[in-house]
Protein backbone atom coordinates (compact mmCIF):
# COMPACT_ATOMS: atom_id res chain seq x y z
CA UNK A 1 -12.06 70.74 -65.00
CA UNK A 2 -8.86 71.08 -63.10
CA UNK A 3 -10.42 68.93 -60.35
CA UNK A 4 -11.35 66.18 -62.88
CA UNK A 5 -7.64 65.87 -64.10
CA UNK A 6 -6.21 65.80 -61.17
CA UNK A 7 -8.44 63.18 -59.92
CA UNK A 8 -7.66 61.41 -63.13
CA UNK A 9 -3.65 61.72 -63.68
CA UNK A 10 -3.98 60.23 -60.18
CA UNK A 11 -5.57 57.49 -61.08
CA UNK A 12 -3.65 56.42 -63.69
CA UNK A 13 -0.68 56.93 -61.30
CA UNK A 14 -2.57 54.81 -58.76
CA UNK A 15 -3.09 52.08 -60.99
CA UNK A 16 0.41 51.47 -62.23
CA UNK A 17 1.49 51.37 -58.41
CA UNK A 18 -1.06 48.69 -57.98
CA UNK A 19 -0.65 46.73 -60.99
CA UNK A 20 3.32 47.13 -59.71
CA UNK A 21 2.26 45.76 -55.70
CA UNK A 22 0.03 43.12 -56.82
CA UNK A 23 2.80 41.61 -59.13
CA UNK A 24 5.12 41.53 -56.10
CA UNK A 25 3.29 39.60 -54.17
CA UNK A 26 4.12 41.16 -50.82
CA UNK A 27 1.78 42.58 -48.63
CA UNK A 28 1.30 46.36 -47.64
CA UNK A 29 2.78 45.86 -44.74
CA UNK A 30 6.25 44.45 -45.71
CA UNK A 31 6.71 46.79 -48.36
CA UNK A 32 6.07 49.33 -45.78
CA UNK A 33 9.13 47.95 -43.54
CA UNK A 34 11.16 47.83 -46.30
CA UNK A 35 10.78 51.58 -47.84
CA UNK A 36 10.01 53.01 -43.57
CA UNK A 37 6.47 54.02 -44.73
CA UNK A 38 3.20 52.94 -43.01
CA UNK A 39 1.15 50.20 -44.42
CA UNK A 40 -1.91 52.79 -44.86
CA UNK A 41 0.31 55.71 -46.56
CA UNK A 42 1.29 53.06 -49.41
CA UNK A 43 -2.36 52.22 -49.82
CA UNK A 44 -3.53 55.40 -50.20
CA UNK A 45 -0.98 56.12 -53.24
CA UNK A 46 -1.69 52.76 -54.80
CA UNK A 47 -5.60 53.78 -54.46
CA UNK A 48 -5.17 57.27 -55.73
CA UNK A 49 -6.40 58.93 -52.54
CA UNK A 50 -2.70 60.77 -52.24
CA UNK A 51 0.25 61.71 -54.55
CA UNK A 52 3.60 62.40 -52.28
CA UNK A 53 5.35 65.41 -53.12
CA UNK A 54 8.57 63.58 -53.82
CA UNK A 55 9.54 61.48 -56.37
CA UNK A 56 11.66 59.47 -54.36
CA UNK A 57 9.30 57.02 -52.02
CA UNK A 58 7.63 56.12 -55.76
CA UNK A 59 10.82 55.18 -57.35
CA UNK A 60 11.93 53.17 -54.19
CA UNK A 61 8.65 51.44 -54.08
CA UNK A 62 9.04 50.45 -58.20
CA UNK A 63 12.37 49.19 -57.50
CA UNK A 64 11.48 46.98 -54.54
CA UNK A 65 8.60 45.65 -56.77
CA UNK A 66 11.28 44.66 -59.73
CA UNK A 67 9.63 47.28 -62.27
CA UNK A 68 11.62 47.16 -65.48
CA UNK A 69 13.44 50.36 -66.78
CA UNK A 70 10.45 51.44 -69.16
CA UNK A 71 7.83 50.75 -66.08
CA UNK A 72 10.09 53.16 -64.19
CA UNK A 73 10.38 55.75 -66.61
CA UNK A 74 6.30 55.47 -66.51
CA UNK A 75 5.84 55.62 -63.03
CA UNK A 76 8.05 58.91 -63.32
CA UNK A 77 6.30 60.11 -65.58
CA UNK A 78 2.70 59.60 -64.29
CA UNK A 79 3.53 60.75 -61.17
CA UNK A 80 4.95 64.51 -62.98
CA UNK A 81 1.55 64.84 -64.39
CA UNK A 82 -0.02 63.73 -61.69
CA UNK A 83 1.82 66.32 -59.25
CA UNK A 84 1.75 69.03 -61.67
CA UNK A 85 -2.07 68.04 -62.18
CA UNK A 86 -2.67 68.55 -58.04
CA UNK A 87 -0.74 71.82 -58.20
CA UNK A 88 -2.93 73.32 -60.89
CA UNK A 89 -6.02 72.25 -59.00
CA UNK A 90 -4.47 74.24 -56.14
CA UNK A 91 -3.58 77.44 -58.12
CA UNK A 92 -6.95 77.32 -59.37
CA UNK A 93 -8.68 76.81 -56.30
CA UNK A 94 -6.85 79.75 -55.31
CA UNK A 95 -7.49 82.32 -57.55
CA UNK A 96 -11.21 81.29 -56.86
CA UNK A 97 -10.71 82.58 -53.45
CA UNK A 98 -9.16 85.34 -54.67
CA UNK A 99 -11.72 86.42 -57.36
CA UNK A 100 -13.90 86.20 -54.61
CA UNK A 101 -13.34 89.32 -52.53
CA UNK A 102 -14.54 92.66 -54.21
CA UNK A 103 -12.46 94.99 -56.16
CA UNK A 104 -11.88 98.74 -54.07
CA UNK A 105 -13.12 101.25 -56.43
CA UNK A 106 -10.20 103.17 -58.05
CA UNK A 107 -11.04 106.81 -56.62
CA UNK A 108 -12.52 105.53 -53.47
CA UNK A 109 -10.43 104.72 -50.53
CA UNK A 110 -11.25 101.13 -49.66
CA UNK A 111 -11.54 101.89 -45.66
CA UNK A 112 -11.48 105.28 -44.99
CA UNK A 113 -9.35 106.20 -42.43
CA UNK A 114 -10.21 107.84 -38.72
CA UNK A 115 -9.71 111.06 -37.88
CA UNK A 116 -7.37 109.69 -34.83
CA UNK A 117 -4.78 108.04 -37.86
CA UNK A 118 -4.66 110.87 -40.53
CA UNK A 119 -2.32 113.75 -39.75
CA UNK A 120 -3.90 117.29 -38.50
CA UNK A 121 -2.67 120.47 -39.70
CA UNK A 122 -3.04 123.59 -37.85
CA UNK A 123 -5.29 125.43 -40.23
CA UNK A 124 -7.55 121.87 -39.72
CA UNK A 125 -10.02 121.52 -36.73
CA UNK A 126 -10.36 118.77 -35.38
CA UNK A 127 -13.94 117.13 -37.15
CA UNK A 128 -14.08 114.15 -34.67
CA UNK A 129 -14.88 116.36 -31.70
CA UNK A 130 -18.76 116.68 -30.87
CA UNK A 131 -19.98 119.42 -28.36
CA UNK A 132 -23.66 119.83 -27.59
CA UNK A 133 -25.81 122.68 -27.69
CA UNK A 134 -28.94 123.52 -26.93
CA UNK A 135 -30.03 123.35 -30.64
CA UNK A 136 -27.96 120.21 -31.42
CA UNK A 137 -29.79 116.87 -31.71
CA UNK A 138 -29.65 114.28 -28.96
CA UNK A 139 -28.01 111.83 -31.69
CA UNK A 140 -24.65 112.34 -32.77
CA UNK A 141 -23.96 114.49 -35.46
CA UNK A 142 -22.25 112.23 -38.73
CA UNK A 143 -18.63 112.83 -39.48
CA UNK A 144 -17.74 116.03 -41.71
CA UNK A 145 -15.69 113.38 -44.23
CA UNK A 146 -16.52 115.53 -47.51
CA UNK A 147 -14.52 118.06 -46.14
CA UNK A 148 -11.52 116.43 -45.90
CA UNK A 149 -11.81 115.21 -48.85
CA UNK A 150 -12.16 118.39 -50.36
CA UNK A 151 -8.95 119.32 -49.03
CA UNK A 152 -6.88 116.39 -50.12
CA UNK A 153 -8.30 117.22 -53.85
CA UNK A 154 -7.69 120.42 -53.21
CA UNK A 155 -3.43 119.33 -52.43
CA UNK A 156 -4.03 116.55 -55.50
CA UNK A 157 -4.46 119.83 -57.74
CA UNK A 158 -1.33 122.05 -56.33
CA UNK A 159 0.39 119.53 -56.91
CA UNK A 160 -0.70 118.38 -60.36
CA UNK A 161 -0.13 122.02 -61.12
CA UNK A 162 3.22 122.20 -59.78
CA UNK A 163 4.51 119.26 -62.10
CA UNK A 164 3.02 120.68 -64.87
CA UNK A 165 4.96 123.98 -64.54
CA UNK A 166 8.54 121.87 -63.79
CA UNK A 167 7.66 119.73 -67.10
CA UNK A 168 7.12 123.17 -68.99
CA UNK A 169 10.65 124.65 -67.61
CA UNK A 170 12.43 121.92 -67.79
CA UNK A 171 11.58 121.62 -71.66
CA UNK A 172 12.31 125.67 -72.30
CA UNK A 173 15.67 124.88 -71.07
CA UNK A 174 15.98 122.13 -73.17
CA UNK A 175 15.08 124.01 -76.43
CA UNK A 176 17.06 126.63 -75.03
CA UNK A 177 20.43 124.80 -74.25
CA UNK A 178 23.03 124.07 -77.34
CA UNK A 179 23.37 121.11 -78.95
CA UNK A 180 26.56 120.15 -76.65
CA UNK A 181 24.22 120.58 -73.53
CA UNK A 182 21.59 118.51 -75.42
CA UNK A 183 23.92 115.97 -75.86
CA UNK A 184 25.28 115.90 -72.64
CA UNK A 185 21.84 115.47 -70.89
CA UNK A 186 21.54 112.87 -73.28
CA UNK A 187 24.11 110.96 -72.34
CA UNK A 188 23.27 111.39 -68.74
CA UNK A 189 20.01 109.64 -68.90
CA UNK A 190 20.92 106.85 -71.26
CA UNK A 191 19.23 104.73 -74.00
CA UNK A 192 15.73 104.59 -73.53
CA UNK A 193 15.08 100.56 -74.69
CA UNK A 194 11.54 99.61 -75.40
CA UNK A 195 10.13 96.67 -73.43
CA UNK A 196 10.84 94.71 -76.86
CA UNK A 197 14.33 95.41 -76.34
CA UNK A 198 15.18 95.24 -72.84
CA UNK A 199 14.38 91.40 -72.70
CA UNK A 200 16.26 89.25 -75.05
CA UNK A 201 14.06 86.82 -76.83
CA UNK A 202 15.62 83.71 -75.15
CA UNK A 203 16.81 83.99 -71.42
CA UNK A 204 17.98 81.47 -69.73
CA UNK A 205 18.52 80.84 -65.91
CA UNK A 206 22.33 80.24 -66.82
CA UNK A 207 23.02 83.75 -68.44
CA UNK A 208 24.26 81.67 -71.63
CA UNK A 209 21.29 81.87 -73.30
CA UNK A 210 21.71 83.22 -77.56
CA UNK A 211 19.13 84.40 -79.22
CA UNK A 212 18.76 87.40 -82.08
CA UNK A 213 18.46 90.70 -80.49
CA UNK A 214 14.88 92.79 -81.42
CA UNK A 215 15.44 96.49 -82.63
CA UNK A 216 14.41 99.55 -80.52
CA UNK A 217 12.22 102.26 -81.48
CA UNK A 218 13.19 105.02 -83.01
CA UNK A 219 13.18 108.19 -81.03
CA UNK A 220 11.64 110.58 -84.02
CA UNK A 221 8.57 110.19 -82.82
CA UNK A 222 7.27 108.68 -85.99
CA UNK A 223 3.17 108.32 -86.04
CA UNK A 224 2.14 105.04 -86.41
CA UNK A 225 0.83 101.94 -84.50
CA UNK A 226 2.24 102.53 -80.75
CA UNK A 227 4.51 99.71 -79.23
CA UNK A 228 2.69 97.03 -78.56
CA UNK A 229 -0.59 96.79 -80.84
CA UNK A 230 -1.15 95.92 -83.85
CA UNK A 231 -1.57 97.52 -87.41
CA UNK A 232 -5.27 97.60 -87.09
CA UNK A 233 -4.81 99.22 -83.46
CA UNK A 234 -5.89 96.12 -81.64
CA UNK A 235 -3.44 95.24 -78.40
CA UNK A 236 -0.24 92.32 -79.57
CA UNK A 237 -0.07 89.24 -77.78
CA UNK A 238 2.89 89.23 -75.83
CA UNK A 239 6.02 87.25 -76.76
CA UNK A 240 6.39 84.87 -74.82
CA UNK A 241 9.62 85.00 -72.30
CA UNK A 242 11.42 82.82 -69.77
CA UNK A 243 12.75 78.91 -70.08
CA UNK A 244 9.73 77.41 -71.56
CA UNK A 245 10.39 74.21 -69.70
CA UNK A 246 10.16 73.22 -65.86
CA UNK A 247 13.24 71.13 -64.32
CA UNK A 248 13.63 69.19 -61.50
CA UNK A 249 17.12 68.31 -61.00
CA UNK A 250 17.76 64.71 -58.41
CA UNK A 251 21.80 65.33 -57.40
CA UNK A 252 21.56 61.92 -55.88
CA UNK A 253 20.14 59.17 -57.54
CA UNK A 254 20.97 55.94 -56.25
CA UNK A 255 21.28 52.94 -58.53
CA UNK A 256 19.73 51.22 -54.88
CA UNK A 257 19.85 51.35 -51.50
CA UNK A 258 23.65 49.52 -51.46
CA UNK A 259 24.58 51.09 -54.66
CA UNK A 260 26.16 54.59 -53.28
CA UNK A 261 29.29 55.18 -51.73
CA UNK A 262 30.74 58.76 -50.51
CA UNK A 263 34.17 59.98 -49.22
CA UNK A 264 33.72 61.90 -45.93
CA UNK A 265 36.55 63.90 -44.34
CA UNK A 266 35.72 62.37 -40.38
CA UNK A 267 36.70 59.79 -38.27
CA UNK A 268 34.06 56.36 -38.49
CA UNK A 269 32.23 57.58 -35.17
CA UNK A 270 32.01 61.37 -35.93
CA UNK A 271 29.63 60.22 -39.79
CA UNK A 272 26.12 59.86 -38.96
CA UNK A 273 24.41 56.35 -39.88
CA UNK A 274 23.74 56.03 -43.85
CA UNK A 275 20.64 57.89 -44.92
CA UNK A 276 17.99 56.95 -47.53
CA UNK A 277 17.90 58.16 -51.25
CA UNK A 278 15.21 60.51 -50.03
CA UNK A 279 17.34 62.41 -47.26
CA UNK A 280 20.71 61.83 -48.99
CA UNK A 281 21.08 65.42 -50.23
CA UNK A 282 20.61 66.54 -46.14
CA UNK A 283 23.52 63.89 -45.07
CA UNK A 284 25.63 64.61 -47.80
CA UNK A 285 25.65 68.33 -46.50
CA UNK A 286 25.62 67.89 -43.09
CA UNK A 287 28.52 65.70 -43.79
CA UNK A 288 30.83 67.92 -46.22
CA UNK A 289 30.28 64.63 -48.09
CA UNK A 290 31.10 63.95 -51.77
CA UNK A 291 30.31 61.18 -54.18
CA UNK A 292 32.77 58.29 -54.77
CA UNK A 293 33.81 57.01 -58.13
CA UNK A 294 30.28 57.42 -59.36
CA UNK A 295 27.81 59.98 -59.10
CA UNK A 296 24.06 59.49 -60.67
CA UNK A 297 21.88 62.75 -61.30
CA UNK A 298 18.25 62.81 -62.47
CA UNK A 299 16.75 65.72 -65.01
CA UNK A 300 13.18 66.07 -65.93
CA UNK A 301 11.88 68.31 -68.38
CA UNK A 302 8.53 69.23 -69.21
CA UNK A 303 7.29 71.67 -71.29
CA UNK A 304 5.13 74.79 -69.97
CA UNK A 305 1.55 75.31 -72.12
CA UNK A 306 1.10 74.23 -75.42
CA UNK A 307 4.32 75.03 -77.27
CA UNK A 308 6.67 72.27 -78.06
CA UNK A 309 10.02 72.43 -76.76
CA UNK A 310 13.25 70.94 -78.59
CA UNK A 311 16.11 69.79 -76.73
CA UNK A 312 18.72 69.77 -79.25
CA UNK A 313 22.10 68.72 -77.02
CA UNK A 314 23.14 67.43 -73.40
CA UNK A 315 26.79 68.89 -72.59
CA UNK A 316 29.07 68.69 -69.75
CA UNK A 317 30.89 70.97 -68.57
CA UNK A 318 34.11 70.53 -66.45
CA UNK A 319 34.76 73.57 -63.51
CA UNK A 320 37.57 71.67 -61.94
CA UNK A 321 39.74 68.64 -62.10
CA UNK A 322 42.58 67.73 -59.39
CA UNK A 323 44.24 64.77 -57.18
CA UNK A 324 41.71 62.48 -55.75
CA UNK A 325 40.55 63.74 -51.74
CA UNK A 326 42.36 61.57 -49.62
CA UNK A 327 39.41 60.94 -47.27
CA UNK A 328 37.78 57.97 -45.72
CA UNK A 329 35.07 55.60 -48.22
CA UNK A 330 31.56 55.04 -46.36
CA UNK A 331 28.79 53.20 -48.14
CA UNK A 332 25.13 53.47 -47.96
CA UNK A 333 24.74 49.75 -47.19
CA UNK A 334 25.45 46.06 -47.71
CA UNK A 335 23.42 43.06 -48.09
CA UNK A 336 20.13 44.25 -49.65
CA UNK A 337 19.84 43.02 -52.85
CA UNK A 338 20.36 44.79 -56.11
CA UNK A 339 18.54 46.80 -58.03
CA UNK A 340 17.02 47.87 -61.59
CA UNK A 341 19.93 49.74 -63.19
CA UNK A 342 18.72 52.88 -65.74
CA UNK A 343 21.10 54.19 -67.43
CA UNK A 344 20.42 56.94 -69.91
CA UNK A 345 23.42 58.59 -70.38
CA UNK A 346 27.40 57.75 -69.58
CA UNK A 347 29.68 60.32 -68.60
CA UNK A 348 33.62 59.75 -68.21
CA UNK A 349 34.99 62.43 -66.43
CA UNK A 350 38.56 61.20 -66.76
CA UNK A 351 38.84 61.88 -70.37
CA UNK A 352 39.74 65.57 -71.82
CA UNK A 353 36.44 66.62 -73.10
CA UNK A 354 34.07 64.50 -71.18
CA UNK A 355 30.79 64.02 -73.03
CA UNK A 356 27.11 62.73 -72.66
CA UNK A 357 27.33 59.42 -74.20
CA UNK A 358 24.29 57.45 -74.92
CA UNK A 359 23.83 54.39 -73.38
CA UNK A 360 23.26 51.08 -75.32
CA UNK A 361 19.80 50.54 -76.60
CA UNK A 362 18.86 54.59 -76.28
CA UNK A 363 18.53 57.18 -78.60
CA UNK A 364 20.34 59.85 -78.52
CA UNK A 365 19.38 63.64 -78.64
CA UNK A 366 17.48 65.65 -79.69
CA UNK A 367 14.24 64.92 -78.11
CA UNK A 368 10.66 67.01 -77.84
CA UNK A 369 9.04 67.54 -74.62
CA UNK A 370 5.52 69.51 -74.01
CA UNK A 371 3.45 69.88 -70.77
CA UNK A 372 1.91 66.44 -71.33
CA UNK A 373 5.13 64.65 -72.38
CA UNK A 374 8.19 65.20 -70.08
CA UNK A 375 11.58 63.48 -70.74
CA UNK A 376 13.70 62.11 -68.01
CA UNK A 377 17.40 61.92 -68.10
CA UNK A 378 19.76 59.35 -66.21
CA UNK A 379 23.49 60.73 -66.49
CA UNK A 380 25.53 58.58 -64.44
CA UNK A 381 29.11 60.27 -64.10
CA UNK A 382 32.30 58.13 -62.83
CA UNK A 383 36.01 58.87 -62.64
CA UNK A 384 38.68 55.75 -61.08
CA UNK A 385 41.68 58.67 -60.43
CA UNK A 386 40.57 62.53 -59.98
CA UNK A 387 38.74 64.66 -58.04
CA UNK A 388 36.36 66.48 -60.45
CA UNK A 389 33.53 69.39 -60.55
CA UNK A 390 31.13 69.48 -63.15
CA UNK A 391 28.11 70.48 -64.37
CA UNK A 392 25.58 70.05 -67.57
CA UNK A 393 24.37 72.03 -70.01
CA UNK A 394 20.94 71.92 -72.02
CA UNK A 395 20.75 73.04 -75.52
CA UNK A 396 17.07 74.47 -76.28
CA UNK A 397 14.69 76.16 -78.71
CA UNK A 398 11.35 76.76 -78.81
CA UNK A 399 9.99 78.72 -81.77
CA UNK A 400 12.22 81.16 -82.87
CA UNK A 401 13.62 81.20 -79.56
CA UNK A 402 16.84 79.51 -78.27
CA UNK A 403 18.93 79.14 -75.54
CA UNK A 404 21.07 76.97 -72.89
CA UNK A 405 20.03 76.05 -69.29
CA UNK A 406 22.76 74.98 -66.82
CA UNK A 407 21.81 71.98 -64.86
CA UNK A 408 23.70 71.79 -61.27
CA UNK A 409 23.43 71.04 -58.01
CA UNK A 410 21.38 73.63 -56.72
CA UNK A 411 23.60 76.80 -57.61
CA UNK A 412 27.20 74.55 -57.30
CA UNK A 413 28.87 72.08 -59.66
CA UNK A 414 28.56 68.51 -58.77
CA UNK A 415 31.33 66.72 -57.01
CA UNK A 416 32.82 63.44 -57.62
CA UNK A 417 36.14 62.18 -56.38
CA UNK A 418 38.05 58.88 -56.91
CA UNK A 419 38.23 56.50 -53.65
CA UNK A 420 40.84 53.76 -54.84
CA UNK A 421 43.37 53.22 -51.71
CA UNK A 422 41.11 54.91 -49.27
CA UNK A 423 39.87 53.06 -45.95
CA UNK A 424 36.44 52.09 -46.00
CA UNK A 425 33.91 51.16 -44.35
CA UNK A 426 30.37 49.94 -44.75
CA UNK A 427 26.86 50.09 -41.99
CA UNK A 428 25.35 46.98 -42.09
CA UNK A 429 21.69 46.62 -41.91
CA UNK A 430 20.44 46.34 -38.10
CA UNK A 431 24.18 47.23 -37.10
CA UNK A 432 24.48 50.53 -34.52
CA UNK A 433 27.63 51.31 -36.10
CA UNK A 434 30.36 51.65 -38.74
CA UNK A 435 32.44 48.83 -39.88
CA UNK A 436 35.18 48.15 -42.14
CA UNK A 437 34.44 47.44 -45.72
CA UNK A 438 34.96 43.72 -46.40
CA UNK A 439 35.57 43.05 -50.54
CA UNK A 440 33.10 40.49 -51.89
């Protein structure tokens, strides 16, 4: 089954792509020059023979064909189910292989080891030796394994003796000890928390995550159903745990090729020649770059299994806020065209309290996502005078279960820094290097 919806999620990806190329007008070929793909790689996505493993050549690809803002959320959203539809396929062709190979009984060693790698003792001949007499066989005698065996079970029961006396002493001194010792030892090995208890009911990534805590047992020793079962003895299903959602978090989304601009701290020939949106989070480190005026991050969420998830609030959250960086303004490009804006959600970072502000003509939270119906969110961030870090914040339940799940740059805040008054320069297409920005 896992084969058939892959296959399938494919080819509804596959068909969108086509329906996208064919309304273009240009051939394989150009649209190849234009994204630096091969003619044949594009035609085996738009015939569902291959789904990349980045979003990024896709939503290129939809942009150069002049998909609208819905046909772009679509094509984002095929392609999820049709990557999380391959991945399946793969985990279950996996455990296949796995299943596969037969279980080692419990009390049997697997592979028995030689004589040469297990450890002699002095009371232990050696059993590998062989020496022939004039009664022995011409064939060689089999090894004497029971033996050893019968000696490790013999050590297996000293030992399982000697534990059993230590557990007997240790609980006459115990009943033995006053009720200051008893408390003392107490203390020493702390609260005992059931697994219940040691894992609150909502956990997030982020640490921030609320959620109402579950009681312990008690320590009487009360008879009753044990931890874990049922009234009627039968085994509990277990709560579920974890962020019930999957994220994938884009810290550079371009509007378009042209669109992005980024302060760098180097002189014109020390920057490396623009990037595309695919490799910008490489250059952008390699560089010590950070986003100018504007930065644009993608979020997807989808939901994991059956249960539906509700995201009740996008917030942002401000780490740091200071003086512009007084660096140099390079820009990803000039002169090719612009592009389908998508705009989800506005962010001002130069007020107080900056919020998530819907954009005209969308809805805003909460929404409901599931593993068949992911939500993607556009939150394009600007600031025309500071230097600001930041980071957002998603607001969650599932269930009786709540929590909030920090959405960064993998581990940091985002960056973005006003570049008004700062030198600029732009790399025009087919030029070998950088040259100052010219307005208009």
């Amino acid at each position: 089954m896992g084969t058939a919806d892959s296959t399938g999620e494919a080819e509804r990806l596959a068909a969108l792509l086509s329906t996208l190329k064919e309304r273009s007008g240009l051939s394989y070929g150009a649209l190849g020059k234009r994204l630096h793909l091969s003619a044949s790689t594009l035609h085996r996505y738009c015939n569902g023979d291959a789904v990349p493993a980045d979003f990024a050549p896709l939503n290129r690809f939809a942009r150069l064909c002049r998909a609208t803002p819905e046909e772009l959320v679509e094509v984002h959203r095929r392609w999820i189910l049709a990557d999380a539809a391959r991945e399946q396929r793969g985990k279950g062709a996996g455990g296949a292989a796995g299943g596969a190979a037969p279980a080692a009984d419990p009390g049997t060693p697997a592979d028995p080891p030689d004589a040469d790698d297990t450890p002699k003792s002095p009371e232990t001949p050696d059993t590998q030796e062989t020496h022939e007499t004039p009664d022995s066989p011409s064939a060689p005698r089999p090894r004497p394994r029971p033996r050893r065996r019968l000696i490790l079970a013999a050590t297996a029961g000293v030992i399982a003796v000697a534990a059993t006396a230590a557990l007997l002493v240790g609980r006459l001194v115990d009943d033995g000890a006053g009720a200051d010792a008893g408390q003392a030892a107490g203390a020493a090995r702390g609260p005992v928390a059931s697994p219940e208890a040691a894992e609150s009911p909502s956990p997030s990534p982020s640490g921030s995550a609320s959620g109402k805590p579950s009681a312990s047992p008690s320590p009487s020793g009360t008879p009753g159903a044990s931890p874990g079962s049922t009234a009627d003895g039968k085994p509990a299903a277990p709560a579920p745990t974890g962020v019930p959602f999957h994220a994938s978090v884009r810290a550079h989304a371009w509007e378009n090729q042209c669109s992005q601009r980024y302060l760098v701290d180097r002189e014109p020939d020390a920057v490396r020649p623009p990037p595309v949106e695919q490799d910008a989070p490489a250059w952008v480190a390699a560089m010590g770059a950070v986003s100018a005026d504007e930065q644009v991050v993608e979020v997807t969420l989808q939901g994991k299994g059956s249960e539906t998830v509700v995201l009740q609030a996008l917030h942002v959250r401000v780490v740091r806020t200071g003086e512009p960086l007084p660096w140099t303004d390079y820009g990803t490009g000039v002169g090719c065209g612009g592009g389908v804006a998508l705009r989800t959600f506005d962010v001002d970072l130069d007020q107080g309290s900056p919020a998530a502000r819907a954009a005209e003509g969308q809805r805003p939270f909460p929404y409901k996502i599931s593993e068949s119906d992911p939500e993607m969110f556009r939150v394009t961030a600007h600031t025309g005078g500071r230097d600001v870090s930041w980071y957002l914040e998603v607001e969650w339940s599932s269930g009786e279960r709540q929590g909030v799940f920090r959405v960064d740059d993998r581990g940091r805040p985002f960056r973005t820094s006003a570049s008004a008054g700062r030198p600029a320069y732009d790399y025009p297409p087919g030029a070998s290097e950088w040259s100052e920005h010219q307005p208009g």
